[in-house]
Protein backbone atom coordinates (compact mmCIF):
# COMPACT_ATOMS: atom_id res chain seq x y z
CA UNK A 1 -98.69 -118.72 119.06
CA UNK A 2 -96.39 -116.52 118.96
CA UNK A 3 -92.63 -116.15 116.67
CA UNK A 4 -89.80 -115.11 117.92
CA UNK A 5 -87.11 -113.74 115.21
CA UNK A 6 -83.51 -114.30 115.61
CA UNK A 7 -81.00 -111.16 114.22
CA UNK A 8 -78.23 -112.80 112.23
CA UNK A 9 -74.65 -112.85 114.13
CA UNK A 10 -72.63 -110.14 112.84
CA UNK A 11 -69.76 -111.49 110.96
CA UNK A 12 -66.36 -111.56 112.57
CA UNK A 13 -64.25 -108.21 112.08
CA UNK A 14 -60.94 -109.81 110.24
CA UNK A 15 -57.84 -109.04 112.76
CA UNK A 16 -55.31 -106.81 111.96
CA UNK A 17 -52.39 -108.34 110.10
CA UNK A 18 -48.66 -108.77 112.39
CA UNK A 19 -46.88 -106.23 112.20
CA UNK A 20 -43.39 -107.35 109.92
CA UNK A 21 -40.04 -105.98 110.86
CA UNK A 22 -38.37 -104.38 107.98
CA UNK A 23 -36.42 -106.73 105.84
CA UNK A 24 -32.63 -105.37 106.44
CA UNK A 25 -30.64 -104.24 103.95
CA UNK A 26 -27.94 -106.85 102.50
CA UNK A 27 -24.95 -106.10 103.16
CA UNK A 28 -22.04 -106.76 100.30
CA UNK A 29 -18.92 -108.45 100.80
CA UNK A 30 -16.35 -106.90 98.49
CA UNK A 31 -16.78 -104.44 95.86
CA UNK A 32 -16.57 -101.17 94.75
CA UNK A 33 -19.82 -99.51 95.53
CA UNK A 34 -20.30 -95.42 94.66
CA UNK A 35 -20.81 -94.57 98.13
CA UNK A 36 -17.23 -96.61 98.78
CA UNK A 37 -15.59 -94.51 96.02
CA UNK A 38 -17.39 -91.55 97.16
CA UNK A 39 -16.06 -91.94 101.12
CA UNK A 40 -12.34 -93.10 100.26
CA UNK A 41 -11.98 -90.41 98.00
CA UNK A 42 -13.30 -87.95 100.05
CA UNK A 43 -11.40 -89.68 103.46
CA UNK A 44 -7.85 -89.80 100.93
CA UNK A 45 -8.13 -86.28 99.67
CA UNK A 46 -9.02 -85.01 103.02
CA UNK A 47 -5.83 -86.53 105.21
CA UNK A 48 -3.92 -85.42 102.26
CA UNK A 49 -4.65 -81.89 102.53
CA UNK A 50 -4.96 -81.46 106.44
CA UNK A 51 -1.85 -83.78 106.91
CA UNK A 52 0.45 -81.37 104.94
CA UNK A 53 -0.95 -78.32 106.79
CA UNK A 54 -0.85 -79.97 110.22
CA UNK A 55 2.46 -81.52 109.75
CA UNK A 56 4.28 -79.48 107.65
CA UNK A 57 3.29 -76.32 108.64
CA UNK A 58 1.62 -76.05 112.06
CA UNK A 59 3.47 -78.45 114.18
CA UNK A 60 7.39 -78.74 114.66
CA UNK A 61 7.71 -81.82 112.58
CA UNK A 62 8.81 -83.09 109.23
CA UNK A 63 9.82 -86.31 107.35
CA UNK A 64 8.04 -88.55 104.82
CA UNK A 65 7.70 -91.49 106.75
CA UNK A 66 6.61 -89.37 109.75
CA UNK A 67 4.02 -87.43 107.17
CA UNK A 68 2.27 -90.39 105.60
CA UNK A 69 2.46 -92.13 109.19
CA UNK A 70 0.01 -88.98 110.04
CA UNK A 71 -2.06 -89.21 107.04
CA UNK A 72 -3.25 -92.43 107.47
CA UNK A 73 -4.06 -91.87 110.99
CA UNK A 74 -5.98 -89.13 109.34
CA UNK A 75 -7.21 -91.38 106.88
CA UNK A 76 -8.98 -93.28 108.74
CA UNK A 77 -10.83 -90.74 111.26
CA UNK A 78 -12.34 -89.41 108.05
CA UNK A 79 -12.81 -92.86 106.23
CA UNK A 80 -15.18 -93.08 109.54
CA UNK A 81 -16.89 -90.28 109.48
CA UNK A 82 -17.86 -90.54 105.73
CA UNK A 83 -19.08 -93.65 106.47
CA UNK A 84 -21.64 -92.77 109.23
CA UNK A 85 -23.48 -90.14 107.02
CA UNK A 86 -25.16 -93.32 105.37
CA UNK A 87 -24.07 -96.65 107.36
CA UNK A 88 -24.93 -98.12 110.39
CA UNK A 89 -22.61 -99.17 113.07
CA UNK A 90 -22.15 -102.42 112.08
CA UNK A 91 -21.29 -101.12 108.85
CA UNK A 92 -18.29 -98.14 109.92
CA UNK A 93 -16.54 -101.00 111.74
CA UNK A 94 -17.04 -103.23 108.67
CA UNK A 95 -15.43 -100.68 106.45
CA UNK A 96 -12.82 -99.45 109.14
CA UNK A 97 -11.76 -103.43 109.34
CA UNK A 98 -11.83 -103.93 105.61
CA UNK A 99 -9.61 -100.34 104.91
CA UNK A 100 -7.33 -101.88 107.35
CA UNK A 101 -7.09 -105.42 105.67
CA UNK A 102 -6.44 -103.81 102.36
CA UNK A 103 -3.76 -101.51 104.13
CA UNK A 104 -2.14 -104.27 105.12
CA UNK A 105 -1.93 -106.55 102.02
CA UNK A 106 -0.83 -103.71 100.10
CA UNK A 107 1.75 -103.23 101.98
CA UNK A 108 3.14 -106.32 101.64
CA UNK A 109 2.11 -106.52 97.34
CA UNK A 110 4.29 -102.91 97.52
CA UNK A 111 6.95 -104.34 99.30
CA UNK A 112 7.46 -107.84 96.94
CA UNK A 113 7.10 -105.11 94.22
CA UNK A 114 9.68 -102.79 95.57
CA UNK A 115 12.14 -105.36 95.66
CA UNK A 116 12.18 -106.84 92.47
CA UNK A 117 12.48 -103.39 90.82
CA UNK A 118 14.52 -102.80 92.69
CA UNK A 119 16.89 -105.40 92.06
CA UNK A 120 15.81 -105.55 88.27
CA UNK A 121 17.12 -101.69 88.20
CA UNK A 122 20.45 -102.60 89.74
CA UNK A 123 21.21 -105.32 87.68
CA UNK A 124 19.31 -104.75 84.18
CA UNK A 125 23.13 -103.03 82.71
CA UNK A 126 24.58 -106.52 83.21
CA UNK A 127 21.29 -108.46 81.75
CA UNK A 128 21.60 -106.66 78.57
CA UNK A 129 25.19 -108.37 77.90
CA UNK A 130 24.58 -112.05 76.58
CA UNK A 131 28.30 -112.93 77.79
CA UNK A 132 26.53 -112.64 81.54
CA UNK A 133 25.10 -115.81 80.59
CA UNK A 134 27.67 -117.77 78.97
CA UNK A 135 30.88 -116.80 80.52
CA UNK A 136 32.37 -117.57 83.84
CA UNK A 137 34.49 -115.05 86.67
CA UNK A 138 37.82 -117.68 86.17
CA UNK A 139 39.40 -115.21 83.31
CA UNK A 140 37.93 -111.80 84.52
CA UNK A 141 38.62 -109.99 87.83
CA UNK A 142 35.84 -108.19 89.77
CA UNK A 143 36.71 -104.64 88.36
CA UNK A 144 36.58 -106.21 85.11
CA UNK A 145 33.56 -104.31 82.53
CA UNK A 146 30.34 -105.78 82.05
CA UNK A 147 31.08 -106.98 78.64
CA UNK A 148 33.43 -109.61 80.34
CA UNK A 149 32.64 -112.75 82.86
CA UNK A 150 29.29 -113.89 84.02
CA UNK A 151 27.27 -116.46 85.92
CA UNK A 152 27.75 -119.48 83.95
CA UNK A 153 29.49 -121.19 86.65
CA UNK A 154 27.05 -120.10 89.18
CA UNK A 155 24.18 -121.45 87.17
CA UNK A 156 25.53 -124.62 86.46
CA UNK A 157 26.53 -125.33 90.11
CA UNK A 158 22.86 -124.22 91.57
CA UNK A 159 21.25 -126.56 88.73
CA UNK A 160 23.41 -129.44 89.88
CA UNK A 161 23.38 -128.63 93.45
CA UNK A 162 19.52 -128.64 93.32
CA UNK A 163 19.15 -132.11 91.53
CA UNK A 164 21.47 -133.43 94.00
CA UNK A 165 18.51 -132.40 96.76
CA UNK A 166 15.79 -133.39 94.99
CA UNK A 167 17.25 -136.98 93.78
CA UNK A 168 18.03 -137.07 98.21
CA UNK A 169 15.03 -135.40 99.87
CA UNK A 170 12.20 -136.26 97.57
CA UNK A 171 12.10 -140.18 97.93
CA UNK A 172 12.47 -139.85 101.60
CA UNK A 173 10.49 -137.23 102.26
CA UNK A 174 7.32 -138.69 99.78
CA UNK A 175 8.27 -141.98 101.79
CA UNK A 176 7.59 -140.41 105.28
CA UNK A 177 4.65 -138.51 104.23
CA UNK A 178 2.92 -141.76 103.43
CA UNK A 179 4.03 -143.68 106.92
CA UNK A 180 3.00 -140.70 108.38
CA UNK A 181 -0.54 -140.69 106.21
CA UNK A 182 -1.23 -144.43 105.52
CA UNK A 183 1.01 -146.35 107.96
CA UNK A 184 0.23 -144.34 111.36
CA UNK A 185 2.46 -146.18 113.40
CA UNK A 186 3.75 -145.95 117.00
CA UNK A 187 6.21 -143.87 115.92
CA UNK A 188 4.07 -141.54 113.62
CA UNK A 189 3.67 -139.24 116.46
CA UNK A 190 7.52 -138.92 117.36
CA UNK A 191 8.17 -138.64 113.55
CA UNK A 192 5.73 -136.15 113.29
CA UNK A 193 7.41 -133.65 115.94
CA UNK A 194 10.54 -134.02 114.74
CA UNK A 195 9.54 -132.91 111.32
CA UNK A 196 8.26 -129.99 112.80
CA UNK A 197 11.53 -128.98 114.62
CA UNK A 198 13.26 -129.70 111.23
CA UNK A 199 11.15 -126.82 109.69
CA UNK A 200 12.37 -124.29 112.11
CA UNK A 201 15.57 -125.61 111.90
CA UNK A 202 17.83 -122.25 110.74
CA UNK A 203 19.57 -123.28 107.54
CA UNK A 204 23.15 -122.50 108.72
CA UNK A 205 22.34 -125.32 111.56
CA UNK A 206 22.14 -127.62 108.52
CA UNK A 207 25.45 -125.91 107.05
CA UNK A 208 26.94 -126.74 110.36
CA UNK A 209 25.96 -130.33 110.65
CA UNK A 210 27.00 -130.93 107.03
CA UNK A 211 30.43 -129.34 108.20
CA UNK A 212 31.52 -130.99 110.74
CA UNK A 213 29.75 -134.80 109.48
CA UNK A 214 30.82 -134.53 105.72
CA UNK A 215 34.02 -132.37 105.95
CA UNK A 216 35.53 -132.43 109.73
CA UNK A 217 34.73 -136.59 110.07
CA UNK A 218 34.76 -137.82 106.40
CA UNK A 219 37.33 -136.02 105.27
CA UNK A 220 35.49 -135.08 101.88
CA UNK A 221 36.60 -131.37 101.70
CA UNK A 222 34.08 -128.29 100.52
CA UNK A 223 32.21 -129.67 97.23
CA UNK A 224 28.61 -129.45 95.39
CA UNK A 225 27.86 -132.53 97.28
CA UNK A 226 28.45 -131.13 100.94
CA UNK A 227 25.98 -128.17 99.79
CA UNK A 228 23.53 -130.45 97.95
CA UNK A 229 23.76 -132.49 101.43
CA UNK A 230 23.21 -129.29 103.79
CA UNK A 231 20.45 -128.39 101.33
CA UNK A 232 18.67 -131.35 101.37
CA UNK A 233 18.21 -130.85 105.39
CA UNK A 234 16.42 -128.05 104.93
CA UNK A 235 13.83 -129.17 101.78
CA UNK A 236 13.20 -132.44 103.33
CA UNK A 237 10.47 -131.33 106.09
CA UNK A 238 8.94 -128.99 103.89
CA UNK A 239 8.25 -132.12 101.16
CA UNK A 240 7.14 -134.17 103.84
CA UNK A 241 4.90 -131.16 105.22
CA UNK A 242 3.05 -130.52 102.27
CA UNK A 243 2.99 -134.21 101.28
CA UNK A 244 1.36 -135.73 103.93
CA UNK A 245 -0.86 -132.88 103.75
CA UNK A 246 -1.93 -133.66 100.24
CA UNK A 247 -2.59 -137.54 101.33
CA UNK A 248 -4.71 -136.47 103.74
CA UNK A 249 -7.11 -134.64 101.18
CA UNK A 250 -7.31 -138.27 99.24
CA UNK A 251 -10.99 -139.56 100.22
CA UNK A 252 -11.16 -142.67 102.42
CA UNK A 253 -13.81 -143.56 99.48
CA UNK A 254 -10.92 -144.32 96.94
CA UNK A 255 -9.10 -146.13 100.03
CA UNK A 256 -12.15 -148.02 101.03
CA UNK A 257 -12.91 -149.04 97.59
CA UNK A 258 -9.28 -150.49 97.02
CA UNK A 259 -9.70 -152.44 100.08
CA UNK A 260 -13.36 -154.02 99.21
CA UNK A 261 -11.88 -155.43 96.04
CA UNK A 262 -9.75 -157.41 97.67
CA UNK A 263 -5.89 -155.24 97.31
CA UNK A 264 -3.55 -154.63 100.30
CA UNK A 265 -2.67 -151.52 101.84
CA UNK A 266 0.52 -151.09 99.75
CA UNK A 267 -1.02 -151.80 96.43
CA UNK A 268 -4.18 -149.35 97.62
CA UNK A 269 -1.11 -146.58 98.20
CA UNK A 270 1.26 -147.46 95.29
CA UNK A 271 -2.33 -147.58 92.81
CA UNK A 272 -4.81 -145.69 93.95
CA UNK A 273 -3.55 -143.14 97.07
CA UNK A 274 -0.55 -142.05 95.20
CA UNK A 275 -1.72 -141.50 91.67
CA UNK A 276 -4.61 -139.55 93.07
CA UNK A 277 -2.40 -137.00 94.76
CA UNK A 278 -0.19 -136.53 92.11
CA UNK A 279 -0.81 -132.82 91.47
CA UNK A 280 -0.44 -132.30 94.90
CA UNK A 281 3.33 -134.55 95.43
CA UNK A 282 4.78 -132.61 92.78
CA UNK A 283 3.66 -129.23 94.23
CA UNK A 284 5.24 -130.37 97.00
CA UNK A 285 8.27 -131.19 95.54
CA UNK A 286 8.57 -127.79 93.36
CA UNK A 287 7.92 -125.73 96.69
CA UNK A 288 10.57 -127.84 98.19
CA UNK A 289 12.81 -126.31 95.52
CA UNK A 290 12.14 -123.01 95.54
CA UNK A 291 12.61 -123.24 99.30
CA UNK A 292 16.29 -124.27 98.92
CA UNK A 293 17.07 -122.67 95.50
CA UNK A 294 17.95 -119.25 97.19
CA UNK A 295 20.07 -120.69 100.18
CA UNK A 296 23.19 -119.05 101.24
CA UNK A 297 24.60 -120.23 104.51
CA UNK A 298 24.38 -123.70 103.78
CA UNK A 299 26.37 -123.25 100.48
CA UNK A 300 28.66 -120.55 102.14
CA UNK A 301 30.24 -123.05 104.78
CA UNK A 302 30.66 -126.45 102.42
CA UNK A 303 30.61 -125.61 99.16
CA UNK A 304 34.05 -123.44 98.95
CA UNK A 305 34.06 -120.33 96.90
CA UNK A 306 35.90 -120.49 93.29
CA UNK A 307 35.14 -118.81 89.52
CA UNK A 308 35.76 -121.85 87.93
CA UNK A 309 33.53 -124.02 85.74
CA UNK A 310 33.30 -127.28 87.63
CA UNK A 311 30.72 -129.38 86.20
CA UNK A 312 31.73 -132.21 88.89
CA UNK A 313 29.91 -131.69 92.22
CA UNK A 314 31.97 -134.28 94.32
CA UNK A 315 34.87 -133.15 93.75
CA UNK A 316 36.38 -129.42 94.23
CA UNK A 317 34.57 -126.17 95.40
CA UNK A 318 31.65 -125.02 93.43
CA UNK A 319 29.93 -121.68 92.79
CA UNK A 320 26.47 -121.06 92.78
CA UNK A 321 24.07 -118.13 92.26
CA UNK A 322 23.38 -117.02 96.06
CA UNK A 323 27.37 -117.44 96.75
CA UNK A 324 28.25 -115.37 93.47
CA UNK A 325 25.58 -112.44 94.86
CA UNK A 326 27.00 -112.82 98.10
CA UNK A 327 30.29 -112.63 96.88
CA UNK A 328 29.46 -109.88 93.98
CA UNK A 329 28.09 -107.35 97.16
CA UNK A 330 30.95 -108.03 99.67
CA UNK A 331 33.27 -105.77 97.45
CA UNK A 332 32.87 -102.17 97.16
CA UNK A 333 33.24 -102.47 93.22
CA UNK A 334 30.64 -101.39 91.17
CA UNK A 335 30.77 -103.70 88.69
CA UNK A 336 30.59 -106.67 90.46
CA UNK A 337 27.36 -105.11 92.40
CA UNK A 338 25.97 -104.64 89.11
CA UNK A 339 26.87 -108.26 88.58
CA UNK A 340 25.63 -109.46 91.57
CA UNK A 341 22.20 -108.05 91.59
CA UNK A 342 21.75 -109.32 88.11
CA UNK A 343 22.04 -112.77 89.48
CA UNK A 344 19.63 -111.63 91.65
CA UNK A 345 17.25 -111.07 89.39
CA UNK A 346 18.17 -114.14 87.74
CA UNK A 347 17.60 -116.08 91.10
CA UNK A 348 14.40 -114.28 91.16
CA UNK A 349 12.98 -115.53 87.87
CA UNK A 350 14.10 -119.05 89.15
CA UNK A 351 11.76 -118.97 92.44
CA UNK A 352 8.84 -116.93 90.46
CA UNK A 353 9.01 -120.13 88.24
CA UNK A 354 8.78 -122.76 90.91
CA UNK A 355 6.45 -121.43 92.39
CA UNK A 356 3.81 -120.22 89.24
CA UNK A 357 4.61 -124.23 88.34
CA UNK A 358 3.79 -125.39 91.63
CA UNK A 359 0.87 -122.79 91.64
CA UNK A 360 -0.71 -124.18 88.36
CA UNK A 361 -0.62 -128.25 89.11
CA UNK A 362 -1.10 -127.66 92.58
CA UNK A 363 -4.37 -125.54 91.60
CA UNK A 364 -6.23 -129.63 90.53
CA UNK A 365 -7.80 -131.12 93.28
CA UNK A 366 -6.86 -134.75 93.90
CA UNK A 367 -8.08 -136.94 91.46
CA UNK A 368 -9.36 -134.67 89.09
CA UNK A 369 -7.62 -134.89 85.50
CA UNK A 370 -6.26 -132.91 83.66
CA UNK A 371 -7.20 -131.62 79.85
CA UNK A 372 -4.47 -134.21 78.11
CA UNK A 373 -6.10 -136.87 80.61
CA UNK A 374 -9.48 -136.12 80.12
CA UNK A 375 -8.66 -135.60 76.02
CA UNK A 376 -6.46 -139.67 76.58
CA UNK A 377 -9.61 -140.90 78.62
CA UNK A 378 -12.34 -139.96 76.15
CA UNK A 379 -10.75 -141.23 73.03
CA UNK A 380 -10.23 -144.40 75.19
CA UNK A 381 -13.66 -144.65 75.70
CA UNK A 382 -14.79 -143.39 72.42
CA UNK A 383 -12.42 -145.82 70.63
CA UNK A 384 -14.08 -149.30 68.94
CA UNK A 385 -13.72 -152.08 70.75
């Protein structure tokens, strides 16, 4: 009898792992890497130098605008070739794009900078007298010193003028935001489109229609009121812009929730929609404000042009800040330029407000409370019952 011996099986040589493709490099959004500072320096410093030898020396040109035109240009060619020592493809156009973007909004931050210096170093000589605040023009002539006259009148006619507006455009233009939000009817459409026209509407249109409806027909003569009136055509489709915007960021939770409890649709706008956007309404109304607050056409055609205090809006012309600048530059007097870009600045500080107010209770998102609400809510709850 005979044995036969198997050999063992050889054990299975383990295969070779995948190969893995190299985990790319993330790439950051925004910044300021070394290799970034590195490359604009090096791209900035470079344009510099080869733009004034280029165009102020070796070619037939000159100019400022012309040499920093040629620089950038410059600028950029070298921006991408730093960047292609150490960056892919992807990434020069990245960077190209991104110098570009940041060309662009500084640009514009230069140019909102440039003109309020500007105008704050025209006018700061009649700022430092406190009489530019409390006087009026009705005693003082246009050559008259600095020392004498002011804006008084002008102040007190754009306060009234713009309370006039917002007492006419806010509760229609809150009322149409919420047919256009909550009601939705047939006509929401048609309502809609007109609004839009409205908005492109040139403001010395609305002068116009005030002019020939309030003045030629009525028979009222140039007051505060007529320019109040013209105003209020031109912040009612920016309330009812931004309104009905707002409504629309309200969640249909708070809506549907109304409505399963039993309320109707007004009481779920008056209680619940409303309320919730209330941050939002009253940006709307401030940017309203700050849209009108600088007019000059309007108030040039119906308001009249005096440098008397009229506290009265219905009755007699009435001066307001934009009319006294435009009045202040028409003259080739010094002084009253001086004057006039004062109010300037003074107009200035006016929209900067309105806006940094509608800026901070615009900046809540609807429904969520502020600190005095959310201090009033938890010693509610925390209170013994």
């Amino acid at each position: 009898m005979t044995t036969t011996t198997v050999a063992p099986a050889e054990a299975p040589t383990p295969a070779a792992p995948p190969a893995t493709r190299p985990v790319p490099e993330r790439i950051r959004i925004g910044g300021l890497g070394p290799d970034l500072v590195l490359h604009v320096g090096v791209a900035l410093s470079g344009a510099i130098s080869l733009a004034w030898l280029l165009y102020e020396r070796m070619l037939p040109t000159s100019g400022t605008i012309g040499f920093w035109i040629f620089a950038y240009a410059l600028f950029l060619i070298l921006l991408v070739a730093a960047s292609s020592t150490t960056l892919d493809r992807l990434g020069v156009i990245d960077r190209l794009v991104g110098a570009l973007v940041a060309t662009a909004g500084l640009v514009m931050v230069s140019a909102l900078v440039g003109i309020v210096v500007f105008t704050f170093v025209h006018g700061k000589d009649a700022l430092a007298h406190t009489n530019f605040f409390k006087d009026t023009m009705a005693y003082s002539g246009p050559d008259a010193a600095l020392d004498q006259g002011g804006i008084y009148a002008a102040m007190v006619g754009t306060l009234e003028q713009v309370a006039i507006s917002v007492v006419v455009s806010v509760p229609l233009g809150l009322a149409t935001a919420v047919y256009l939000s909550e009601v939705r009817g047939r006509l929401a459409r048609v309502v809609r489109v007109v609004v839009q026209a409205m908005t492109a509407v040139p403001t010395i249109v609305a002068g116009l229609f005030i002019y020939s409806l309030v003045i030629l027909q009525l028979g009222h003569g140039r007051s505060g009121l007529a320019a109040a009136l013209a105003l209020s055509v031109s912040m009612v489709p920016v309330v009812i812009t931004t309104a009905e915007v707002v409504l629309r960021l309200v969640p249909n939770g708070l809506r549907e929730a109304s409505l399963a409890l039993g309320t109707t649709q007004w009481q779920t706008v008056w209680r619940v929609v409303l309320p919730t956007a209330r941050p939002g309404l009253v940006t709307a109304v401030l940017l309203g404000v700050a849209r009108i607050i600088g007019e000059t056409s309007p108030v040039l055609l119906v308001a009249g042009s005096t440098n008397e205090l009229n506290y009265d809006p219905r009755h007699g012309p009435q001066l307001s800040l934009p009319l006294f600048v435009f009045n202040g530059l028409r003259t080739p007097i010094d002084v009253a330029i001086t004057r006039a870009f004062g109010a300037g600045v003074v107009l200035l500080a006016l929209v900067v407000l309105f806006f940094a107010l509608a800026r901070i209770i615009g900046g809540r998102t609807p429904g969520r409370l502020s600190r005095r609400q959310q201090r009033r809510l938890a010693r509610r709850l925390g209170a013994p019952t």
